[in-house]
Protein backbone atom coordinates (compact mmCIF):
# COMPACT_ATOMS: atom_id res chain seq x y z
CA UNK A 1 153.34 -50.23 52.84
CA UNK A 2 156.07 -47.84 53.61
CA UNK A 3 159.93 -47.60 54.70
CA UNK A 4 159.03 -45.42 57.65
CA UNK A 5 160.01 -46.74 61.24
CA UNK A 6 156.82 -47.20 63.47
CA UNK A 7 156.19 -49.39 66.47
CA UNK A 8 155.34 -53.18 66.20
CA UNK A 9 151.66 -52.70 66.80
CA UNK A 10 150.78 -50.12 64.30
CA UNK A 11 153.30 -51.87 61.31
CA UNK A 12 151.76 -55.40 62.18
CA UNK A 13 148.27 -54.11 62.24
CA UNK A 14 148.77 -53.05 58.67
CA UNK A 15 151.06 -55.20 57.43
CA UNK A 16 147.83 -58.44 58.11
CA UNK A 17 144.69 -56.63 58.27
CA UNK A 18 145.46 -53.49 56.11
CA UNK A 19 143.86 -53.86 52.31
CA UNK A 20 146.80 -55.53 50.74
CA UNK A 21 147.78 -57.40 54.62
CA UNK A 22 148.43 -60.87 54.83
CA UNK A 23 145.38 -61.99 56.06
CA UNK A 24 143.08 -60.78 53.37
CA UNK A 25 145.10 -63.23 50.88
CA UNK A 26 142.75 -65.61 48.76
CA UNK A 27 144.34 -68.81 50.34
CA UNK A 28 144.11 -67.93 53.42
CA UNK A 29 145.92 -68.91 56.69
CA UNK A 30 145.52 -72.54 55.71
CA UNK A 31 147.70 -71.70 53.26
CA UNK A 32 150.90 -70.67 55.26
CA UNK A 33 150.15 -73.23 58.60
CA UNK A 34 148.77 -75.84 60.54
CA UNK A 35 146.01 -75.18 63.25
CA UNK A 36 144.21 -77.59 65.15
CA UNK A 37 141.69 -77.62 63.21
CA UNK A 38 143.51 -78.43 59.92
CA UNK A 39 145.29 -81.11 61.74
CA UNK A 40 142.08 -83.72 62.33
CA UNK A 41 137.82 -83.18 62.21
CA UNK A 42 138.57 -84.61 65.99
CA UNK A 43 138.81 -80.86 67.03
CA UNK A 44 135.97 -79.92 65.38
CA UNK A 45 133.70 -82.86 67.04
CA UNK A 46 135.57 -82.21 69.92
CA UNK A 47 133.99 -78.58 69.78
CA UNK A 48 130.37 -79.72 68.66
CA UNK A 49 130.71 -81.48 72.09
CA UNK A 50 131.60 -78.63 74.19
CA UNK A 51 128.72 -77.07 72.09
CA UNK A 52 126.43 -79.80 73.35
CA UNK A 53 127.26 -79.01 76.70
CA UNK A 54 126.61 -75.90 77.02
CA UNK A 55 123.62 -75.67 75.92
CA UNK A 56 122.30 -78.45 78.77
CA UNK A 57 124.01 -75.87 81.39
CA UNK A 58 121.97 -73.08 79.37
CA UNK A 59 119.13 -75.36 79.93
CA UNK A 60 118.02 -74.49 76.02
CA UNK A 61 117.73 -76.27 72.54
CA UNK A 62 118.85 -73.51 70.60
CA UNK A 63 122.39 -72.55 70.62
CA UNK A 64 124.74 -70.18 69.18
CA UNK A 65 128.20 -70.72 68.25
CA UNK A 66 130.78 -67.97 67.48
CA UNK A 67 133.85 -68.66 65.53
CA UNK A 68 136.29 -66.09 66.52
CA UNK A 69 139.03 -65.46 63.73
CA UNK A 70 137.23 -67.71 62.02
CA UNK A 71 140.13 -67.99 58.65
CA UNK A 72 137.73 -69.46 56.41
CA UNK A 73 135.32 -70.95 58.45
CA UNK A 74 136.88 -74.23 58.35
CA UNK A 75 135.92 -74.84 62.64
CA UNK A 76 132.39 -73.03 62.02
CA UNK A 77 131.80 -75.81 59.09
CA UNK A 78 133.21 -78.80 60.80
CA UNK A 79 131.31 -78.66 64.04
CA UNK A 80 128.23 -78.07 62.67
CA UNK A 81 128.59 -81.29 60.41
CA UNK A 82 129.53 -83.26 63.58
CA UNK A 83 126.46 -82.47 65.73
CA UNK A 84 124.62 -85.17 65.11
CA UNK A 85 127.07 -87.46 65.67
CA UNK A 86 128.11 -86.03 68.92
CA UNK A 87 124.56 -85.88 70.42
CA UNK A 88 123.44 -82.37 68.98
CA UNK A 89 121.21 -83.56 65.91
CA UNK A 90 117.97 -82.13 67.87
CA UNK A 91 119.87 -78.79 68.40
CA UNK A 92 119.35 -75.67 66.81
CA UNK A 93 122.69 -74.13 66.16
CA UNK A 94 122.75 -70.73 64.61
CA UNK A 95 127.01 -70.32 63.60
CA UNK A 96 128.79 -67.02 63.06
CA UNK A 97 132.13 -66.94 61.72
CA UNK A 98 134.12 -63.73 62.45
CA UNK A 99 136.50 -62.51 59.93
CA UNK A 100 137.50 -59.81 58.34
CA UNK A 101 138.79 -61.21 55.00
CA UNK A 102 135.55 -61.94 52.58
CA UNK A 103 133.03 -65.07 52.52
CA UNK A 104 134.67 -67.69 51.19
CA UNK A 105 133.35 -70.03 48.47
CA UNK A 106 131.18 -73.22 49.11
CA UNK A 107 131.26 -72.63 52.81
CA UNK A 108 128.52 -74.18 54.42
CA UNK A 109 125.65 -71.68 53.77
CA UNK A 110 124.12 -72.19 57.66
CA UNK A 111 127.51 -70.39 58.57
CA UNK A 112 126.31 -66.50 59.05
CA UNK A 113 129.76 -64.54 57.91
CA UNK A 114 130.01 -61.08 59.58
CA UNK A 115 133.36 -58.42 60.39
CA UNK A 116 132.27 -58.51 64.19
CA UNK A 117 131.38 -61.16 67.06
CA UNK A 118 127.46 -60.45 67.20
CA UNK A 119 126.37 -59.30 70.57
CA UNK A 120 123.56 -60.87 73.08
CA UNK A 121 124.73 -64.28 71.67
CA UNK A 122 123.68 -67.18 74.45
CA UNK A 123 126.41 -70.43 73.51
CA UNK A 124 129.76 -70.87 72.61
CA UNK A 125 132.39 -68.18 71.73
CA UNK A 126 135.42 -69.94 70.27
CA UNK A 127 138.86 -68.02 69.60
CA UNK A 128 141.27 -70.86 68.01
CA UNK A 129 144.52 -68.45 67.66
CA UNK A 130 142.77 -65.40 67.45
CA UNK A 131 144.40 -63.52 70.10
CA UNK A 132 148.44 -64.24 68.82
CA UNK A 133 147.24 -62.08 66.15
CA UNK A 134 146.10 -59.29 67.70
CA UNK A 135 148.62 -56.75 67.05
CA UNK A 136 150.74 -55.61 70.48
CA UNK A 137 153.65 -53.01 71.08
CA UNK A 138 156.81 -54.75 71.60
CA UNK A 139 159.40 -53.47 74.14
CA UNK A 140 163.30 -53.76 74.98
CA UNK A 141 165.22 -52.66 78.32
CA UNK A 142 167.81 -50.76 76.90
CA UNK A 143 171.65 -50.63 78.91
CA UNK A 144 170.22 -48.35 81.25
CA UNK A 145 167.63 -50.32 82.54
CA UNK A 146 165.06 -48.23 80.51
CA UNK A 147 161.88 -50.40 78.66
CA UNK A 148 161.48 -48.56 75.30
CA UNK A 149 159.25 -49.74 72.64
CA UNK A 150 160.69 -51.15 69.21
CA UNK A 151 160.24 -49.59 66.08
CA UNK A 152 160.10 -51.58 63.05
CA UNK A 153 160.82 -50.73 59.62
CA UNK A 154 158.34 -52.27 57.32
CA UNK A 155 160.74 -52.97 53.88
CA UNK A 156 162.96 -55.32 55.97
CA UNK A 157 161.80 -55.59 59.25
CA UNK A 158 165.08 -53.89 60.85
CA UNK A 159 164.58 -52.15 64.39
CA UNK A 160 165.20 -49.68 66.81
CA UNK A 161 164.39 -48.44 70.30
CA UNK A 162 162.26 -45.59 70.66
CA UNK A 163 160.92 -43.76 73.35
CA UNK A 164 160.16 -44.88 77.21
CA UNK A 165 157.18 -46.90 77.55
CA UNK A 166 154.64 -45.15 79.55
CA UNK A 167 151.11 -45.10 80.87
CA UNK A 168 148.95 -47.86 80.75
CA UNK A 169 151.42 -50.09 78.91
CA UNK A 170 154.13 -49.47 81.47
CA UNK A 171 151.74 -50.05 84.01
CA UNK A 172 150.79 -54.01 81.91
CA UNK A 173 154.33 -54.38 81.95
CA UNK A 174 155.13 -54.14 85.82
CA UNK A 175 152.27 -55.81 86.42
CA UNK A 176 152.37 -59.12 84.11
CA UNK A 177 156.25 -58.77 82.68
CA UNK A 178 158.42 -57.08 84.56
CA UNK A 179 162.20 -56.30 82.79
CA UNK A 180 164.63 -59.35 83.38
CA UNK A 181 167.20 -56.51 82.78
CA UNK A 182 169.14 -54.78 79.57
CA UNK A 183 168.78 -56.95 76.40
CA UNK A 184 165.04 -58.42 77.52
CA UNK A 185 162.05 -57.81 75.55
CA UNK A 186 158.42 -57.93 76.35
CA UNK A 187 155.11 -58.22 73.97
CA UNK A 188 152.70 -55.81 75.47
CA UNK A 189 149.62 -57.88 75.79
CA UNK A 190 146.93 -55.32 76.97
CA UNK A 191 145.65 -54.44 73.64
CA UNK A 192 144.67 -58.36 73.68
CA UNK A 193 143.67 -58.24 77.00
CA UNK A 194 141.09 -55.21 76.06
CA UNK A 195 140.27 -57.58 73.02
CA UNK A 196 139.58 -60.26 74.88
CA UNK A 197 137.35 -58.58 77.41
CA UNK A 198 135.23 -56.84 74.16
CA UNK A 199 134.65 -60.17 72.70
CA UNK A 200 133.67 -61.99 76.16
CA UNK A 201 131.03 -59.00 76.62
CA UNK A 202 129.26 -59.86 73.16
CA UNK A 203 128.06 -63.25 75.46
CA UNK A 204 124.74 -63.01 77.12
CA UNK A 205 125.48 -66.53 78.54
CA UNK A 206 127.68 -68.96 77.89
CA UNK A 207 131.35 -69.79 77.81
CA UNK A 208 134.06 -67.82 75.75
CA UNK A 209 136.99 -70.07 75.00
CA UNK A 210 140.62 -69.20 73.82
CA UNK A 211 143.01 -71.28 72.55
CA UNK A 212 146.88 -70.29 71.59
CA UNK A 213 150.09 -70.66 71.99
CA UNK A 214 150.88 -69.24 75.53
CA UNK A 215 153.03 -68.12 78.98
CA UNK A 216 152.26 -67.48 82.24
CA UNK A 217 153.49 -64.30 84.44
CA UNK A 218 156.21 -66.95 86.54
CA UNK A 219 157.33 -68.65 82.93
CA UNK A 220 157.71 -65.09 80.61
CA UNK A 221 160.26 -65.99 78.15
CA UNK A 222 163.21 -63.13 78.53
CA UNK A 223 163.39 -62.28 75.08
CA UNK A 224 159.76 -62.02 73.45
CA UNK A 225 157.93 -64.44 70.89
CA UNK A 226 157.67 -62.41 68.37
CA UNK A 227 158.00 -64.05 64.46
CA UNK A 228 156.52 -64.70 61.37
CA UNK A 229 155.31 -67.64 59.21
CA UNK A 230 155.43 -67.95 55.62
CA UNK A 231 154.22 -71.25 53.64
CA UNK A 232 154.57 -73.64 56.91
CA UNK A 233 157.81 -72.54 58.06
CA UNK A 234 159.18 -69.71 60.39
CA UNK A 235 160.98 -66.70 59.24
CA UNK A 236 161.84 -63.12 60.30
CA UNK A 237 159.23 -61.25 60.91
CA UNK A 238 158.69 -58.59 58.29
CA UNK A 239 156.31 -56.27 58.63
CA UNK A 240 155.71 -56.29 54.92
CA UNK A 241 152.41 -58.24 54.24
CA UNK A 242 154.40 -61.27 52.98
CA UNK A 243 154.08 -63.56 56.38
CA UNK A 244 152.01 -63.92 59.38
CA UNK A 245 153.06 -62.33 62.53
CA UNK A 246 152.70 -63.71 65.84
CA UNK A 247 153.90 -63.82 69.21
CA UNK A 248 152.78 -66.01 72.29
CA UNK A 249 149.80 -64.80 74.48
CA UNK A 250 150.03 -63.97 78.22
CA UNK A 251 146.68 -65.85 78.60
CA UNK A 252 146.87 -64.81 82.92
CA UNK A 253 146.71 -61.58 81.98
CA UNK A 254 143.68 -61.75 79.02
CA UNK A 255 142.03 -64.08 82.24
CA UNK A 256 142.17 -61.39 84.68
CA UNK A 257 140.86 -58.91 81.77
CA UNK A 258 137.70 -61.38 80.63
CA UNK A 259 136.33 -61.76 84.39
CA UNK A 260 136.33 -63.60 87.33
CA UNK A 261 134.94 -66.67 85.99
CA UNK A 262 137.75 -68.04 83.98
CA UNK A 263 140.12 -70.99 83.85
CA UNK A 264 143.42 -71.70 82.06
CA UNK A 265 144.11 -75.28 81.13
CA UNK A 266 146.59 -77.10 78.62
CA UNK A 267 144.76 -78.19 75.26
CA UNK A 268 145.93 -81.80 76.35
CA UNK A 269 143.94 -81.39 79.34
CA UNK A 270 140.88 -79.64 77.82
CA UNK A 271 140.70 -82.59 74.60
CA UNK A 272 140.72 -85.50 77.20
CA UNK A 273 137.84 -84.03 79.18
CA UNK A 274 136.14 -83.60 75.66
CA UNK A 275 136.88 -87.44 74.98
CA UNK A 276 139.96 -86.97 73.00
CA UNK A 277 142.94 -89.13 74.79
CA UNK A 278 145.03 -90.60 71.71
CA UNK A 279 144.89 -93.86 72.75
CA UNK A 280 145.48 -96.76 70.57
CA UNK A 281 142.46 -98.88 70.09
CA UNK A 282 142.92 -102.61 71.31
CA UNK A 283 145.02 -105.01 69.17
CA UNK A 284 141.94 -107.93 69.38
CA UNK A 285 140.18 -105.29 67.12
CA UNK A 286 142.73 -105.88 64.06
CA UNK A 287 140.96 -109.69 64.18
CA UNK A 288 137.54 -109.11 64.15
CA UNK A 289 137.33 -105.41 62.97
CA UNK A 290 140.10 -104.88 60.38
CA UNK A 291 138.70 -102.05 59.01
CA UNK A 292 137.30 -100.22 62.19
CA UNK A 293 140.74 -100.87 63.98
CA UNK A 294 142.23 -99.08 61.16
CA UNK A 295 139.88 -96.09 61.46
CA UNK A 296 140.24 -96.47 64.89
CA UNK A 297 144.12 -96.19 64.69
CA UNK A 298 144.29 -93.59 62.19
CA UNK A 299 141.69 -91.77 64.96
CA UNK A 300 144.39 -92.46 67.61
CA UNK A 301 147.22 -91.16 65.85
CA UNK A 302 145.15 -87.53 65.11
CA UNK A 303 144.31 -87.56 68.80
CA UNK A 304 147.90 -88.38 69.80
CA UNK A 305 148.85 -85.05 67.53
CA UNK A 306 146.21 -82.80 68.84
CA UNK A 307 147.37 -83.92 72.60
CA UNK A 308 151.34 -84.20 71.96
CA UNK A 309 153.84 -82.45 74.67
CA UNK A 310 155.87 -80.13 72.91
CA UNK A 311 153.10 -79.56 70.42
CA UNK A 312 149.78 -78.61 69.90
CA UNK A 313 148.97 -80.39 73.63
CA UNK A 314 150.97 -77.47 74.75
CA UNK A 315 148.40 -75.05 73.57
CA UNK A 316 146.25 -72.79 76.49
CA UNK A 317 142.60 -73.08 76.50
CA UNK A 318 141.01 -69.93 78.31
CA UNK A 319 137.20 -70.89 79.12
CA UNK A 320 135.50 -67.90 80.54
CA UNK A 321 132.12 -68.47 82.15
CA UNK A 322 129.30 -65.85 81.35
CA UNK A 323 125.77 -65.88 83.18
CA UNK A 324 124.39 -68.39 84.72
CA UNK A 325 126.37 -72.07 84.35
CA UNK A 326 126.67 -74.99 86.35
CA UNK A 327 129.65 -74.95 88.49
CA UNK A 328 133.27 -76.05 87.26
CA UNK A 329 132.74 -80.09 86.73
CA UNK A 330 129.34 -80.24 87.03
């Protein structure tokens, strides 16, 4: 790390992934917040479901699932021990997890662990906040109208406008977030769009799914996303190696990047079709179930989390379509 101003992408780029970067700390992001699927095994099953599925509109019994920013493999792991439960226990799954930091221990040994998504994979490609890490220039409209990108200065995370934007980020920037005048910032998302459409390409068939925290082109918040998250609460972002770093994902734009085959939905929206609706089991159960009405509640609550407005319901799913698939809702 260094005191020397650079731009947002090239300071948060070392500052998680560089040798001593956030994300190649021993606890992992587990240890600093709460993903889906930390918050119940319901996402997981929810997953081995999707799994299921498309391997019928593959028309094959052997599957392969990619965990995309995989943390410590704790998605790759759970769906693979709810398969048989969800229908699956006749399907043969072969799991990568994708991660840069190293293996971690006791991780379910089925669970291939590699640096890159593997290519000519036929199944499921799952990003669960992959792409709000994926390290983007960040720009301000200066008084004169100007977009500039902001440098960053790694010790404490102060800034300072540097030159015009140009090129193909300008050309992102009219495109998916135009200025809403001096003072406004912008993430520049087209080194996640280009990330995106890499990882979509590694599918020989399938569907490539997405999910993050996200805007849309009409709904671009005026003043950028950008922050950081230390222990399980916000703070500055500080380029330093001490925090996560993260900013919402124009999830239109990584769309239009993927292919034409893609379709954005809310989390909320995406669970229920999966079978996960939060609702509370039936109040006759308490009499002649106790126990499975209490499993059955505690269920409902997790569900009612995973769905919530204002929370992780709020999240995007982005399910590309690769090859040859059924049509939408078939």
């Amino acid at each position: 790390m260094t005191d020397e101003w650079r731009g947002w992408q090239e300071a948060a780029e070392t500052a998680l992934y560089g040798d001593r970067g956030f994300y190649r700390r021993p606890e992992g992001p587990a240890g600093h917040f709460r993903t889906s699927v930390h918050a119940s095994g319901l996402f997981a099953a929810a997953v081995a479901r999707l799994l299921v599925r498309t391997a019928g509109e593959l028309g094959t019994s052997s599957v392969d699932l990619v965990d995309l920013g995989a943390g410590r493999g704790e998605l790759s792991a759970g769906v693979l021990a709810a398969l048989p439960a969800e229908g699956g226990g006749g399907l043969a799954v072969r799991a990568y997890a994708v991660e840069l930091a190293a293996r971690p221990p006791g991780l379910d040994p089925r669970v291939e662990w590699c640096a890159e998504p593997p290519h000519g994979v036929r199944g499921l490609l799952f990003a669960n906040e992959w792409l709000d890490n994926v390290p983007v220039p960040v720009a301000e409209t200066d008084p004169d109208g100007v977009e500039r990108y902001v440098q960053v200065r790694t010790a404490d995370g102060a800034e300072r406008l540097g030159g015009p934007v140009s090129g193909a980020d300008a050309r992102w920037l009219r495109r998916w977030w135009p200025s809403a005048g001096p003072g406004s910032r912008a993430e520049i998302g087209r080194p996640r769009d280009e990330a995106w459409a890499r990882a979509v390409s590694t599918l020989a068939g399938g569907l490539a799914v997405a999910v993050d925290y996200c805007h849309v082109r009409e709904e671009r918040p005026p003043f950028g996303t950008l922050t950081g998250f230390r222990a399980g609460r916000e703070v500055r972002p500080v380029p330093d190696g001490s925090c996560d770093l993260t900013s919402h994902v124009a999830l239109d734009a990584c769309a239009a990047a993927g292919g034409p085959a893609a379709r954005i939905s809310t989390q909320r929206e995406a669970l229920r079709e999966l079978g996960v609706d939060g609702e509370r089991p039936p109040l006759s159960l308490a009499s002649s179930d106790p126990s499975g009405y209490l499993r059955a509640l505690a269920g409902a609550g997790e569900a009612a989390e995973l769905t919530a407005r204002g929370g992780l319901g709020d999240f995007g799913w982005l399910t590309q379509r690769v090859g040859p698939l059924s049509p939408w809702g078939d």
